[in-house]
Protein backbone atom coordinates (compact mmCIF):
# COMPACT_ATOMS: atom_id res chain seq x y z
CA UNK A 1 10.26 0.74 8.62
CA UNK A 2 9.96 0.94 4.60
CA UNK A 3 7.75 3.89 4.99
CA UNK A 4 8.78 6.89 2.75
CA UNK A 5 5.79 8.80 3.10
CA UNK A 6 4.68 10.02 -0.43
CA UNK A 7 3.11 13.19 -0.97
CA UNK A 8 -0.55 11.97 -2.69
CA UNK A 9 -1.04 13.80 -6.20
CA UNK A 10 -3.33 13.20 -8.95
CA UNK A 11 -1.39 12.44 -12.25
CA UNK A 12 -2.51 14.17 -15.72
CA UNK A 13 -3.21 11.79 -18.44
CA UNK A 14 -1.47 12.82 -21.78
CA UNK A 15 -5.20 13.35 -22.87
CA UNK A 16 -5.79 15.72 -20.29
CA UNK A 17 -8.07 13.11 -17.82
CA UNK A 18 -6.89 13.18 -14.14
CA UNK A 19 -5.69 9.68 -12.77
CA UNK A 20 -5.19 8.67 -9.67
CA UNK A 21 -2.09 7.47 -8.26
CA UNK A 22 -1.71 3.96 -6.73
CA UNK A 23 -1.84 4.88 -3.50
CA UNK A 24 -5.24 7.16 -3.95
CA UNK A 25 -6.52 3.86 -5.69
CA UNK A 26 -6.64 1.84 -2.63
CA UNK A 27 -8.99 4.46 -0.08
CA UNK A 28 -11.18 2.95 1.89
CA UNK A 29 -10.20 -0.70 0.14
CA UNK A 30 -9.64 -3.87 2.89
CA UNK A 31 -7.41 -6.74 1.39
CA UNK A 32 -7.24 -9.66 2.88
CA UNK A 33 -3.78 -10.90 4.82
CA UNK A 34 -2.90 -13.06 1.78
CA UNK A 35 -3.26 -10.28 -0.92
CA UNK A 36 -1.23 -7.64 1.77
CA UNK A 37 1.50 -10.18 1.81
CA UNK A 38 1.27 -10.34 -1.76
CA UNK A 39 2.14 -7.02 -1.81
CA UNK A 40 4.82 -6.75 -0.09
CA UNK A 41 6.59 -10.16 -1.70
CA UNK A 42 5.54 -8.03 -5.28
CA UNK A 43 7.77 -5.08 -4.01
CA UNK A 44 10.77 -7.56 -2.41
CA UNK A 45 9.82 -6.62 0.74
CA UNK A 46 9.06 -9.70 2.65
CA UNK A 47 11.35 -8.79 5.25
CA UNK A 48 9.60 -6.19 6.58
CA UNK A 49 6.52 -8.18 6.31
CA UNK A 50 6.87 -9.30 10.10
CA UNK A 51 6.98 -5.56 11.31
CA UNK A 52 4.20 -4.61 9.41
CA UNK A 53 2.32 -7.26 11.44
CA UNK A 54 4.04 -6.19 14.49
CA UNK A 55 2.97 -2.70 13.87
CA UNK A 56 -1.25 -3.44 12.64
CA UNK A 57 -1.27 -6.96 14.65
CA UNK A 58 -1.88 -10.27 13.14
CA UNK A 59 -4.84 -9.78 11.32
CA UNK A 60 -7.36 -11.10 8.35
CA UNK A 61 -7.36 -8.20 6.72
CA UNK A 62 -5.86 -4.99 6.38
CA UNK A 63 -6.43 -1.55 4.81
CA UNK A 64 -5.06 -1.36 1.53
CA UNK A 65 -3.52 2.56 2.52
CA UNK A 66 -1.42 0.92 5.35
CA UNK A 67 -0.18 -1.70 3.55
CA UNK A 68 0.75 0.68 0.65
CA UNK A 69 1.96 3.46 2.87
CA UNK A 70 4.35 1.05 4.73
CA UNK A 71 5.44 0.10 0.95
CA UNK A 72 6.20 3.82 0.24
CA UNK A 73 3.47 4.86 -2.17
């Protein structure tokens, strides 16, 4: 599993405004199976694409923080 478990933090712009990270970006957000995919064929990690789906089941959709999360964000 590609999962490297990321602590969550909230990054200061150099202007002083708070951003959020990638990961804090996609709470509560459902992508569809295509865009998840996406996502991991973005990060070169279409291998693991087939556990991932093994792990949440063959779905429509997933939520963004699981797809992410397995990605290591």
């Amino acid at each position: 599993m590609a999962c490297l478990n990321k602590t969550k933090t909230t990054t200061q712009h150099k202007h002083g405004v708070n951003q959020m990270t990638y990961y804090e970006s996609a709470e509560g957000i459902t992508i569809t199976k295509d865009r998840a995919y996406k996502e991991f064929k973005d990060h070169g990690a279409t291998c693991d694409w087939i556990e991932f789906v093994a792990w949440r089941g063959d779905k429509d959709s997933y939520l963004a923080e699981d797809v992410l999360g397995w990605l290591g964000y």
